[in-house]
Protein backbone atom coordinates (compact mmCIF):
# COMPACT_ATOMS: atom_id res chain seq x y z
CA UNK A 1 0.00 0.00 0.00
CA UNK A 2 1.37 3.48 -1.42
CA UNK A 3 1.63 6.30 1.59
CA UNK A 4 -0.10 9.33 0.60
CA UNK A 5 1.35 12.63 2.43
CA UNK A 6 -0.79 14.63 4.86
CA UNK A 7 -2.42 16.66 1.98
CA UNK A 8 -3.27 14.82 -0.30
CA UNK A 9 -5.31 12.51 3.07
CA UNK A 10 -7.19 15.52 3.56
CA UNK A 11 -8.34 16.09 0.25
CA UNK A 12 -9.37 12.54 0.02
CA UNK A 13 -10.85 12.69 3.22
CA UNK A 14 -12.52 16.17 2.37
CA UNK A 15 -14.10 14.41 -0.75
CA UNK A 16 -15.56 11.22 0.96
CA UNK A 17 -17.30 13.19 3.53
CA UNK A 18 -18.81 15.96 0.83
CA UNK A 19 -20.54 12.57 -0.29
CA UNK A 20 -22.34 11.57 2.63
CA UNK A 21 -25.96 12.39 3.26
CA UNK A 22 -26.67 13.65 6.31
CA UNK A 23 -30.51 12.49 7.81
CA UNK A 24 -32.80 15.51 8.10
CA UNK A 25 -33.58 16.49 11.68
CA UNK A 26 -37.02 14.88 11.34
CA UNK A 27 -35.36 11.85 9.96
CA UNK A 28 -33.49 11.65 13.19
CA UNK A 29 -36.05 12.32 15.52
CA UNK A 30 -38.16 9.53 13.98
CA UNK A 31 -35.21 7.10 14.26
CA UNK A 32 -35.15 7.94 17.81
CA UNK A 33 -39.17 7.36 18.31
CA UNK A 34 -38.60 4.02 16.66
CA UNK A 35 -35.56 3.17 18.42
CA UNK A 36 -37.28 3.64 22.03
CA UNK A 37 -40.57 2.09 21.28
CA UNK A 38 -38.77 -1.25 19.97
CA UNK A 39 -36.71 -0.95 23.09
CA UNK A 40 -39.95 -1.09 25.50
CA UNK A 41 -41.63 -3.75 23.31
CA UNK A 42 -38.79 -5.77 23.48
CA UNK A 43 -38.84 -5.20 27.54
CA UNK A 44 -42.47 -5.95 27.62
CA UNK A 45 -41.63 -9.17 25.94
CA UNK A 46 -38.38 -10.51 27.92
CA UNK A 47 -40.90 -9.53 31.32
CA UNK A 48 -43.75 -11.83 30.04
CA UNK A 49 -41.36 -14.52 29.21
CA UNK A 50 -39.76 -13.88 32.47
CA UNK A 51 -42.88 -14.13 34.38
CA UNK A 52 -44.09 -17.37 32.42
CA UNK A 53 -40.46 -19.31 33.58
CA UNK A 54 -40.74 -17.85 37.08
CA UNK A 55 -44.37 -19.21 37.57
CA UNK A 56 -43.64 -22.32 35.74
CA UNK A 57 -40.55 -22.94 37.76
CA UNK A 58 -42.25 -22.77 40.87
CA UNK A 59 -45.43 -24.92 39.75
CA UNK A 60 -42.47 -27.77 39.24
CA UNK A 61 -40.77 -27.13 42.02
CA UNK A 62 -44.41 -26.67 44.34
CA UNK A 63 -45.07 -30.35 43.41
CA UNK A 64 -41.98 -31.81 44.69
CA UNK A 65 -41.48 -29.64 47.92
C-alpha cells in the first residue's frame, strides 16, 4: 500500500465526507421514536417470558417440595 502525504489525506478525506448524506432532523427524531418504542416492546416481551419461567418454575418445584 502506497503512503499518501498529509495533503493529499485531507483532500481525500474532504471528498468522501462531501458525499455523505446527512438524515434531516425529522429523519433523526423519527429514528429515535422508533428506536425507544422497539426498546420497550422488546422489555415488555423478555418480562412476560420472564414471568411465564418464574411461575412455571415454581409450579415444578411446588409439586416436589
Amino acid at each position: 500500500m502506497a503512503m499518501t502525504n498529509p495533503i493529499q489525506f485531507i483532500q481525500q478525506v474532504r471528498a468522501e465526507v462531501s458525499k455523505v448524506v446527512w438524515p434531516t432532523r425529522r429523519e433523526v427524531f423519527l429514528t429515535t421514536v422508533m428506536v425507544f418504542i422497539m426498546a420497550a416492546l422488546t422489555a415488555v416481551f423478555f418480562a412476560i417470558v420472564d414471568i411465564l419461567i418464574r411461575s412455571g418454575l415454581q409450579g415444578v418445584l411446588g409439586m416436589f417440595g
